[in-house]
PDB file of N, CA and C in Angstrom:
ATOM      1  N   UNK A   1      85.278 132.507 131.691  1.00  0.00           N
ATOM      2  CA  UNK A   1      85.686 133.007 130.385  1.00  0.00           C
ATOM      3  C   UNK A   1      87.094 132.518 130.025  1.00  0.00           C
ATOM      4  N   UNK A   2      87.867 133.038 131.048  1.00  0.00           N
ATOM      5  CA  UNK A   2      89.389 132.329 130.625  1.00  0.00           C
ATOM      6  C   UNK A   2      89.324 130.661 130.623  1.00  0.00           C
ATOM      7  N   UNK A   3      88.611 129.977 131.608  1.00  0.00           N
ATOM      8  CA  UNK A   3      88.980 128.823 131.302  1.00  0.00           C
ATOM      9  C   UNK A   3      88.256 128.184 129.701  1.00  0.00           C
ATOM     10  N   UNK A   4      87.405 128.906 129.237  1.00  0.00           N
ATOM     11  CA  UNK A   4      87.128 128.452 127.834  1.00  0.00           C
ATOM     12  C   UNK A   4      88.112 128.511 126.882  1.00  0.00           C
ATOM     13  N   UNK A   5      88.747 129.919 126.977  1.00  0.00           N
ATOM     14  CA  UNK A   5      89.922 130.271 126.265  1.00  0.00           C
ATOM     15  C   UNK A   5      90.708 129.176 126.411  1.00  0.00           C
ATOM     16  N   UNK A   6      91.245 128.729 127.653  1.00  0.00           N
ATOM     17  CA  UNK A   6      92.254 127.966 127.829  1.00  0.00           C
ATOM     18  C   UNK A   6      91.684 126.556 127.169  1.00  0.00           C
ATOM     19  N   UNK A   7      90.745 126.600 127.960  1.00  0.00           N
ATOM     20  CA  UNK A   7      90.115 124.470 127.196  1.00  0.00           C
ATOM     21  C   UNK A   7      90.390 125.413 125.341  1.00  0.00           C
ATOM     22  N   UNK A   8      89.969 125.970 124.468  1.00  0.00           N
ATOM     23  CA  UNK A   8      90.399 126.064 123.202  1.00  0.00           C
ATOM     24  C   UNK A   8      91.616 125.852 122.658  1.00  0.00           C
ATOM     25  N   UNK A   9      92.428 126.743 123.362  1.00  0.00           N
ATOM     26  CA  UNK A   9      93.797 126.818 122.986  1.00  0.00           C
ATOM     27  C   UNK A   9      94.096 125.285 123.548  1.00  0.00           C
ATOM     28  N   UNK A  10      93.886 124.678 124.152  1.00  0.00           N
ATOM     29  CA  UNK A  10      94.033 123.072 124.128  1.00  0.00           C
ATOM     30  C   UNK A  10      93.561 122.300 122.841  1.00  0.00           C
ATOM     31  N   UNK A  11      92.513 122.547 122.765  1.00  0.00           N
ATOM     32  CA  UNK A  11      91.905 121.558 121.928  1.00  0.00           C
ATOM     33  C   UNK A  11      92.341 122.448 120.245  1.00  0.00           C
ATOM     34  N   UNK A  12      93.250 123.172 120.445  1.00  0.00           N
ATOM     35  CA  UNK A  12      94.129 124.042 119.158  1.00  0.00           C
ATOM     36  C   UNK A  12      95.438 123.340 119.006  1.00  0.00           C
ATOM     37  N   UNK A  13      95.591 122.959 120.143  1.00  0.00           N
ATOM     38  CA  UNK A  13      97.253 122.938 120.324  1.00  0.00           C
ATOM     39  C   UNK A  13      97.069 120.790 119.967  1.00  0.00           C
ATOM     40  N   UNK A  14      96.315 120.309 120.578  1.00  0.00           N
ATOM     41  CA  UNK A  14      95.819 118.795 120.233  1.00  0.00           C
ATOM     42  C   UNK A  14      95.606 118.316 118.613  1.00  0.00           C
ATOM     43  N   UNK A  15      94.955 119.492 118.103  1.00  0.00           N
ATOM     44  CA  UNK A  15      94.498 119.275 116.484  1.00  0.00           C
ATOM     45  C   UNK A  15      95.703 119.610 115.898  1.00  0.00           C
ATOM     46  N   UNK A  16      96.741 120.665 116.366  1.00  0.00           N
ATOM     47  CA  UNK A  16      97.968 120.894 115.354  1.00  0.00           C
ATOM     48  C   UNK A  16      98.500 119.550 115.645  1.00  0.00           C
ATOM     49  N   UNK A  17      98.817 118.721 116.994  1.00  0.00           N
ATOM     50  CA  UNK A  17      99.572 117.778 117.108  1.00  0.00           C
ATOM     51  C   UNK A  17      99.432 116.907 115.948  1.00  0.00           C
ATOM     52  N   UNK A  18      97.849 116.248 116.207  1.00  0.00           N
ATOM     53  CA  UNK A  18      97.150 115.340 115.272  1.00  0.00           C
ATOM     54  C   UNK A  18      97.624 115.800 113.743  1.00  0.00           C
ATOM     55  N   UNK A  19      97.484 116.727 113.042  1.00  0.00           N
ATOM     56  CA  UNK A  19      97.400 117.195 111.867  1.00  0.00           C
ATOM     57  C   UNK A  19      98.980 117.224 111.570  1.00  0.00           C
ATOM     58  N   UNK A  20     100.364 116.738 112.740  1.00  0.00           N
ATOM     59  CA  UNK A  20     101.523 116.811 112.387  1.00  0.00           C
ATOM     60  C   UNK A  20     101.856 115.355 112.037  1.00  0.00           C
ATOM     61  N   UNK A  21     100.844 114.746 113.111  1.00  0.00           N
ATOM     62  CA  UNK A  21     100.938 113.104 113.180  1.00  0.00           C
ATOM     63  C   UNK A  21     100.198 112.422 111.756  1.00  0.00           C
ATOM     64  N   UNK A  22      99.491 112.783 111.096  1.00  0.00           N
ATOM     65  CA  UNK A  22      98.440 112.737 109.624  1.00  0.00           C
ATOM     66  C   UNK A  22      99.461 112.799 108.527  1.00  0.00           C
ATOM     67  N   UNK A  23     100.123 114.448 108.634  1.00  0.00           N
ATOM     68  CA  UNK A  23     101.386 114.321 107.676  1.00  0.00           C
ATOM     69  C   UNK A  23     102.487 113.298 107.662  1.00  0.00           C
ATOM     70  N   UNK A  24     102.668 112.798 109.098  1.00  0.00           N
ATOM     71  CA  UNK A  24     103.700 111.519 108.829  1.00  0.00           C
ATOM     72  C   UNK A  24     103.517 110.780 108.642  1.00  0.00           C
ATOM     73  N   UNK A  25     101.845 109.942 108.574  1.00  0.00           N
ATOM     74  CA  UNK A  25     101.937 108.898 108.243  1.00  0.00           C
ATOM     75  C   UNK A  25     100.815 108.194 107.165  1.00  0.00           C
ATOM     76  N   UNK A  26     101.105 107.193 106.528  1.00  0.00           N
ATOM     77  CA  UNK A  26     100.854 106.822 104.893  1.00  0.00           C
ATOM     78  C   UNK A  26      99.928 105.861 104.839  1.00  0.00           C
ATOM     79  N   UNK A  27      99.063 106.144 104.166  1.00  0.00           N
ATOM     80  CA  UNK A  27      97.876 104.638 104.197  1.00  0.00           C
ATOM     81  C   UNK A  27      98.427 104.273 102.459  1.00  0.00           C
ATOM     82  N   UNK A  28      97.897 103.227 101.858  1.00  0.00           N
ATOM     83  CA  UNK A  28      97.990 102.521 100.861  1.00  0.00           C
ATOM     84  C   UNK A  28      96.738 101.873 100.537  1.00  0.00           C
ATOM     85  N   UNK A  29      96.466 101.816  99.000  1.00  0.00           N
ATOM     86  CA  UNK A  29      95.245 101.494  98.621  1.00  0.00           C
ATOM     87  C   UNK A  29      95.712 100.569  96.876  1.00  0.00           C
ATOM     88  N   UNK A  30      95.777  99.371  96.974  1.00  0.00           N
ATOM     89  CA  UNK A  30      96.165  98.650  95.785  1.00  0.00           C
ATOM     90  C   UNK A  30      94.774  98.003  95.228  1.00  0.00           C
ATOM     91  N   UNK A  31      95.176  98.211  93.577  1.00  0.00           N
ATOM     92  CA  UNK A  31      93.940  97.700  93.368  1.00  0.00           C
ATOM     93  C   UNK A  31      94.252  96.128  92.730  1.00  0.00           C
ATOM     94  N   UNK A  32      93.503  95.403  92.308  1.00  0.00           N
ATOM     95  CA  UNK A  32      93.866  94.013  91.663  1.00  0.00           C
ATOM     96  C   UNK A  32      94.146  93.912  90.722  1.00  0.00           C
ATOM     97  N   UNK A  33      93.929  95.390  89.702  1.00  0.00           N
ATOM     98  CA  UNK A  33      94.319  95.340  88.244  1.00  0.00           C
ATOM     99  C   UNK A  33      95.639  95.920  88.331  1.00  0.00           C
ATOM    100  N   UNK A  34      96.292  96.628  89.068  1.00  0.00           N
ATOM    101  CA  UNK A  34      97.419  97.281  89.012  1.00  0.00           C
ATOM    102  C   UNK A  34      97.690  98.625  89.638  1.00  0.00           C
ATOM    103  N   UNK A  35      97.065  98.846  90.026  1.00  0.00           N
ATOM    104  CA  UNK A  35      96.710 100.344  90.542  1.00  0.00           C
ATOM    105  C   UNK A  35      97.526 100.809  92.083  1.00  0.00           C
ATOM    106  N   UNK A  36      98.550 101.555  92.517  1.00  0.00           N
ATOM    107  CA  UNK A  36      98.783 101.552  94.047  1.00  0.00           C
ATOM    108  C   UNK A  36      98.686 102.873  94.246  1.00  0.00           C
ATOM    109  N   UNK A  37      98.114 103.457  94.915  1.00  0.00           N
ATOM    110  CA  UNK A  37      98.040 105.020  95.640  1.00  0.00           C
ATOM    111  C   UNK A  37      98.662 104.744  97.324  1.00  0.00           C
ATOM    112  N   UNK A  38      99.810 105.922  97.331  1.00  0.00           N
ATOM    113  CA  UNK A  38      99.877 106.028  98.569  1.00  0.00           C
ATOM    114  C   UNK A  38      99.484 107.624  98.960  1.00  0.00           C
ATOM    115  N   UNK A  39      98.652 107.691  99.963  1.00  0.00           N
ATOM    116  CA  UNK A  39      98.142 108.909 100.327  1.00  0.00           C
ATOM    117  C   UNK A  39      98.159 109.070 101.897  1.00  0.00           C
ATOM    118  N   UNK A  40      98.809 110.137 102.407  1.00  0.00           N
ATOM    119  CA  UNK A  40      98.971 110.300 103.852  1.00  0.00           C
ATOM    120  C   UNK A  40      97.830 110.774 104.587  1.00  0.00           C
ATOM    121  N   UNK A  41      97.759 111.173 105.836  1.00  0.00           N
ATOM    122  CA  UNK A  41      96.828 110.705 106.534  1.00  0.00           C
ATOM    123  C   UNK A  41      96.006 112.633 106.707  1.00  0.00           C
ATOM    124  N   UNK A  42      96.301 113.494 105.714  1.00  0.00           N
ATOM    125  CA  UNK A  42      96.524 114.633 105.407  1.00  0.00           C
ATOM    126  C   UNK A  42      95.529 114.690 103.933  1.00  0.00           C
ATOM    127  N   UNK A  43      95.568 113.236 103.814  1.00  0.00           N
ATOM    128  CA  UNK A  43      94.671 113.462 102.041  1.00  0.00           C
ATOM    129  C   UNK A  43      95.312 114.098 100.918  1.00  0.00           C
ATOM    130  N   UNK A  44      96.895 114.071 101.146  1.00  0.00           N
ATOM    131  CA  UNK A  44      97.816 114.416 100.090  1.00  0.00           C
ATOM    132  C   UNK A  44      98.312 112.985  99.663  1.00  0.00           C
ATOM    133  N   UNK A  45      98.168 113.108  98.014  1.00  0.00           N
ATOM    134  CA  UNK A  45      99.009 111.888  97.864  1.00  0.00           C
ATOM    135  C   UNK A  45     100.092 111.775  97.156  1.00  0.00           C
ATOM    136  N   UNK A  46     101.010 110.617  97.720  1.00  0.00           N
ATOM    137  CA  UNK A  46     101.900 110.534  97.912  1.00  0.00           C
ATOM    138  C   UNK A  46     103.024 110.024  96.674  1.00  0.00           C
ATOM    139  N   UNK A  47     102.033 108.777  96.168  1.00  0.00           N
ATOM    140  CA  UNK A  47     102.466 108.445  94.909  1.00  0.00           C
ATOM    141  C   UNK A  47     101.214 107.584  94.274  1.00  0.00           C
ATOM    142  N   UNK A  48     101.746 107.408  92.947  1.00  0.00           N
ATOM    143  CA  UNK A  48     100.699 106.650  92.479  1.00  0.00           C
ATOM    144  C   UNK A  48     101.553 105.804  91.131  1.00  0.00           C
ATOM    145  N   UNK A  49     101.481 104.482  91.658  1.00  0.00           N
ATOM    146  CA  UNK A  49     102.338 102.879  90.806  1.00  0.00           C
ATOM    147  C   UNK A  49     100.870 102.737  89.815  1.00  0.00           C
ATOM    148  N   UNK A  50     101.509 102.372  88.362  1.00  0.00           N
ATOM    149  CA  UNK A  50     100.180 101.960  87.305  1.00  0.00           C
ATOM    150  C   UNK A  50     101.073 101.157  86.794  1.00  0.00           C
ATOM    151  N   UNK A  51     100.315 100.031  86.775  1.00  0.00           N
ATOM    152  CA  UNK A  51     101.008  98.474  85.816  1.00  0.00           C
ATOM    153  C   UNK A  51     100.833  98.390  84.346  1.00  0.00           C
ATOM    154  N   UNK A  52     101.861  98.771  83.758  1.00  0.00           N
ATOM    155  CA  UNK A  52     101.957  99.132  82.102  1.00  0.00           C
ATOM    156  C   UNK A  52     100.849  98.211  81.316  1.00  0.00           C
ATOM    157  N   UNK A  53     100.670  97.058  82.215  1.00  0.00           N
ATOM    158  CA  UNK A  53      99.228  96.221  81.379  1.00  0.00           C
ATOM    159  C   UNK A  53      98.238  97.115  81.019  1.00  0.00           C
ATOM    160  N   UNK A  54      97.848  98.063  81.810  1.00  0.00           N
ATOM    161  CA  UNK A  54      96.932  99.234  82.030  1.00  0.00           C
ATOM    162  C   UNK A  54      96.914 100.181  81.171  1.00  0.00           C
ATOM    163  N   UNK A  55      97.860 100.023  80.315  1.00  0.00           N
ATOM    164  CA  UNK A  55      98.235 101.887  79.663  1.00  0.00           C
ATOM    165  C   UNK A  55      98.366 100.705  78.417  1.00  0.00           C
ATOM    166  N   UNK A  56      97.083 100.403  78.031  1.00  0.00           N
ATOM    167  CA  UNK A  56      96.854  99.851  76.506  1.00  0.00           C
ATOM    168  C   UNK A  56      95.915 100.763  75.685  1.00  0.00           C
ATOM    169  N   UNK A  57      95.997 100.878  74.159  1.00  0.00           N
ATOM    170  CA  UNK A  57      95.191 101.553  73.668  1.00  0.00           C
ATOM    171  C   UNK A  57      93.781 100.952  73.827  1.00  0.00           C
ATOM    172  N   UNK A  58      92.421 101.621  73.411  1.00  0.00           N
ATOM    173  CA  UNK A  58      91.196 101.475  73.862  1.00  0.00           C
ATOM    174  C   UNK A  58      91.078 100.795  75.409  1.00  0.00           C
ATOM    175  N   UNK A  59      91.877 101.235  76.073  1.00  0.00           N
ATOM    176  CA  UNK A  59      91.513 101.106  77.725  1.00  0.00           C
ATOM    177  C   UNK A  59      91.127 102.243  78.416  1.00  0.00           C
ATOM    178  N   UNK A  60      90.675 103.534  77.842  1.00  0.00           N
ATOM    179  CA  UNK A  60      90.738 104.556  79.070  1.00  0.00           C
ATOM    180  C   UNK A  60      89.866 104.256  79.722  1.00  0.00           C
ATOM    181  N   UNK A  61      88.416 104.513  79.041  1.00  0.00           N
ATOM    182  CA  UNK A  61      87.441 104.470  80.455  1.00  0.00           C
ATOM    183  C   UNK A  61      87.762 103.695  81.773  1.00  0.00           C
ATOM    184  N   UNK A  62      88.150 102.183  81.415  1.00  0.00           N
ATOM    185  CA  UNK A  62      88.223 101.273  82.289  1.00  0.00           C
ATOM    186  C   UNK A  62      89.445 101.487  83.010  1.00  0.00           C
ATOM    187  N   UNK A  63      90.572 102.063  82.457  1.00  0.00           N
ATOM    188  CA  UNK A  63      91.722 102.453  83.531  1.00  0.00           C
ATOM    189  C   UNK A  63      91.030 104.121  83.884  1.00  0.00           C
ATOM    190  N   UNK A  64      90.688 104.720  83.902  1.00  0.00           N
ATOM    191  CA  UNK A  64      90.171 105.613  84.453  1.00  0.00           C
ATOM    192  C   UNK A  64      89.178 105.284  85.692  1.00  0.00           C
ATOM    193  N   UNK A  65      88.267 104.735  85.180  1.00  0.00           N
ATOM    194  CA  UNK A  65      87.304 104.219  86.553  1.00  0.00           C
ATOM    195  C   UNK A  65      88.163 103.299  87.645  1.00  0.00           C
ATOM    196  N   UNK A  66      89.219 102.828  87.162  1.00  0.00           N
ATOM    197  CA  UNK A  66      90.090 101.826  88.309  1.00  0.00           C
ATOM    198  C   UNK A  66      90.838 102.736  89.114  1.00  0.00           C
ATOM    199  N   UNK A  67      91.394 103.882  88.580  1.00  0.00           N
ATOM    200  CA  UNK A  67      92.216 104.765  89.355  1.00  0.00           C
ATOM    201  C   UNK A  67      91.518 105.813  90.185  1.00  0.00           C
ATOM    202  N   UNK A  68      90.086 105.843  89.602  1.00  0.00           N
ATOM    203  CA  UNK A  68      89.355 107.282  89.836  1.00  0.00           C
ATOM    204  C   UNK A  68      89.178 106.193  91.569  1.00  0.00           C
ATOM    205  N   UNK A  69      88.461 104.944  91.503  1.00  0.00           N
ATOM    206  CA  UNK A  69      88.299 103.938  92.546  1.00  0.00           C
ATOM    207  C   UNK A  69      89.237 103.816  93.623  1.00  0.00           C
ATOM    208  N   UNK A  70      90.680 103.460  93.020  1.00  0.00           N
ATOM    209  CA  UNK A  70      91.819 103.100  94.068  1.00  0.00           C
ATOM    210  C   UNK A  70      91.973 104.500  94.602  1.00  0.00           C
ATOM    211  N   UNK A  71      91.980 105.492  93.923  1.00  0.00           N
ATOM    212  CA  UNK A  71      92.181 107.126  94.833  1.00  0.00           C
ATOM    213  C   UNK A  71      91.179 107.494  95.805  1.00  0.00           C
ATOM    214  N   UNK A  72      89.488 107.168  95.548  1.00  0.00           N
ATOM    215  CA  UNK A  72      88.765 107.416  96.735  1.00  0.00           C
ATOM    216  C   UNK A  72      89.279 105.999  97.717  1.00  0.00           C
ATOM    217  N   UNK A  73      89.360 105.163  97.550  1.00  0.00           N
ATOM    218  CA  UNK A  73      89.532 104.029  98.619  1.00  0.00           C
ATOM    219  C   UNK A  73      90.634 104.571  99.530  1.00  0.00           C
ATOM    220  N   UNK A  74      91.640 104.860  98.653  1.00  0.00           N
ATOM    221  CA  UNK A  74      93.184 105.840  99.635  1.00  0.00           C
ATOM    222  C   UNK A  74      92.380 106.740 100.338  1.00  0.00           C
ATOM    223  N   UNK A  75      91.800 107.593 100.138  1.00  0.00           N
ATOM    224  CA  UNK A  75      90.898 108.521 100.665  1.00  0.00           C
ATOM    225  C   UNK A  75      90.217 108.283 101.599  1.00  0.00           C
ATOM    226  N   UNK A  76      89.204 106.943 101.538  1.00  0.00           N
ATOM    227  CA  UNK A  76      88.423 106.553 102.706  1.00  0.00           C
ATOM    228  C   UNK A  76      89.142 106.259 103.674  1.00  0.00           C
ATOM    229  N   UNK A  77      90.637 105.423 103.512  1.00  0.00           N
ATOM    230  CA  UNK A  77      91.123 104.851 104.620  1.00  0.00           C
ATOM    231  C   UNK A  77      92.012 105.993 105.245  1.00  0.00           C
ATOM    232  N   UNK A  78      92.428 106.922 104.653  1.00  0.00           N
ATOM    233  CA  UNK A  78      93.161 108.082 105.117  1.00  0.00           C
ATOM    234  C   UNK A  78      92.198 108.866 106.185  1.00  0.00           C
ATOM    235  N   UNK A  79      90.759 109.016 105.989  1.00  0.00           N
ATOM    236  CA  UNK A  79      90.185 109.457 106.841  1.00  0.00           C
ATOM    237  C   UNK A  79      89.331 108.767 108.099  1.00  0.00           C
ATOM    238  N   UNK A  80      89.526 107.269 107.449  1.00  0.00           N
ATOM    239  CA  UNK A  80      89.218 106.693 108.728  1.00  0.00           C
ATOM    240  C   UNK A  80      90.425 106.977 109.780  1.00  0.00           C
ATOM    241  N   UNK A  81      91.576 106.456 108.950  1.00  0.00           N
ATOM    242  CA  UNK A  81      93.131 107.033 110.066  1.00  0.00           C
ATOM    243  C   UNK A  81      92.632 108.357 110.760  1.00  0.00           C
ATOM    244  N   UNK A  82      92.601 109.206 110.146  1.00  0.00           N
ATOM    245  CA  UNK A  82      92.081 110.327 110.768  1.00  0.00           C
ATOM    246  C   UNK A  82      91.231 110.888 111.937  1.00  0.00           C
ATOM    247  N   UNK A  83      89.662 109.982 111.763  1.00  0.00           N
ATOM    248  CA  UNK A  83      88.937 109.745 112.843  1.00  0.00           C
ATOM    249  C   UNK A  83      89.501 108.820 113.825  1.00  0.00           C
ATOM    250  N   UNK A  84      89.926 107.855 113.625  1.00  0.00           N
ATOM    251  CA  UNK A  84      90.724 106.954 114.836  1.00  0.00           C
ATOM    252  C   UNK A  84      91.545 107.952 115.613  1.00  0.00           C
ATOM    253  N   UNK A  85      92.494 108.495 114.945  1.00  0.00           N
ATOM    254  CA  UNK A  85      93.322 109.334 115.761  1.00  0.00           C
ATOM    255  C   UNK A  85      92.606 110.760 116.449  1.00  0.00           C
ATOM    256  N   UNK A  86      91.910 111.290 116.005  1.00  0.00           N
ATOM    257  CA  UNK A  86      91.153 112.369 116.740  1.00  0.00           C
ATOM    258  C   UNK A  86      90.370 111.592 117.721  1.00  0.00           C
ATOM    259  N   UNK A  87      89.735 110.290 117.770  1.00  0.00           N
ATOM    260  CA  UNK A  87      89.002 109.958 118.604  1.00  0.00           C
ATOM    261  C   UNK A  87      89.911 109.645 120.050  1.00  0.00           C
ATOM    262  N   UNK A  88      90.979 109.015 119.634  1.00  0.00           N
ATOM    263  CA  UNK A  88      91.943 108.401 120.509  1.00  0.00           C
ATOM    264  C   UNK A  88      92.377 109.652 121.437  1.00  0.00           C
ATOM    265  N   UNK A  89      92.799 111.124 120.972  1.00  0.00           N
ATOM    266  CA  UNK A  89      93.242 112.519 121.951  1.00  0.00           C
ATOM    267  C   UNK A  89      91.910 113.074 122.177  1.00  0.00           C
ATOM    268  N   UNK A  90      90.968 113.098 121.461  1.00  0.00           N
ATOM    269  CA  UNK A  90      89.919 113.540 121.941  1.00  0.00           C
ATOM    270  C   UNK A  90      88.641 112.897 122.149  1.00  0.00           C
ATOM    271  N   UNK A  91      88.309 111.718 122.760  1.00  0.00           N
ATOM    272  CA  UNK A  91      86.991 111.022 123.546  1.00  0.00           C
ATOM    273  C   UNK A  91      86.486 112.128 123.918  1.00  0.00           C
ATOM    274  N   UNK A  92      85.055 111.735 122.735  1.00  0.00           N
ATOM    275  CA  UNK A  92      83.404 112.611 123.651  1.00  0.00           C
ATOM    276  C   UNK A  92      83.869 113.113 123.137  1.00  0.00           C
ATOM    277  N   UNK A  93      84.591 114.071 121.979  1.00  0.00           N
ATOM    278  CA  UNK A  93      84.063 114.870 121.217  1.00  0.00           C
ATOM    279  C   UNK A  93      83.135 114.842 119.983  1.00  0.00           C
ATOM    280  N   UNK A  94      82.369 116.113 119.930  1.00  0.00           N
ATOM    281  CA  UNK A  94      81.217 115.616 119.281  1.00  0.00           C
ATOM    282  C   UNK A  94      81.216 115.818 117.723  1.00  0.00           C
ATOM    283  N   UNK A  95      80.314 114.908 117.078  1.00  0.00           N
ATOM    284  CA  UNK A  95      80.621 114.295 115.574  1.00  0.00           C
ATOM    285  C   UNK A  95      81.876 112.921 115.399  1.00  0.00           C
ATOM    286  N   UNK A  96      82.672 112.977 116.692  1.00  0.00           N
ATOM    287  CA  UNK A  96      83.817 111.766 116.268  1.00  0.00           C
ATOM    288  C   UNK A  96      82.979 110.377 116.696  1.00  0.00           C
TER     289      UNK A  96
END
């Protein structure tokens, strides 16, 4: 019984590490029209650069779908960071 407790409070004390290491660090996602999202490894983001070419009248849809794009891509790679690093402290855990 206690040693379950204890393996938890490990694998508690491993995920806060990870989840301190996520907040420090920044993935980037540029798009070709102008677009830069930086979003940390936490899925907060960080900033977001738009190239004034972009912010023309009758452009929304199309600058909308470019940004709605470059923000999931920040996203995908933020959580691949994510799985890399949980896989790396925790091998054989299951779903990674």
């Amino acid at each position: 019984m206690f040693d379950k407790m204890k393996e938890l409070m490990e694998m508690k004390k491993q995920a806060d590490k990870i989840k301190r290491e996520l907040d420090s660090v920044s993935v980037e996602a540029t798009d070709i029209r102008g677009i830069k999202i930086v979003i940390n490894g936490s899925q907060n983001v960080q900033s977001i650069e738009i190239d004034e070419a972009l912010l023309v009248a009758g452009n929304k849809k199309r600058f909308e779908a470019d940004l709605m794009r470059s923000v999931n891509t920040a996203i995908r790679k933020s959580q691949n960071l994510a799985a890399q690093k949980m896989k790396a402290v925790m091998p054989g855990f299951p779903g990674l």
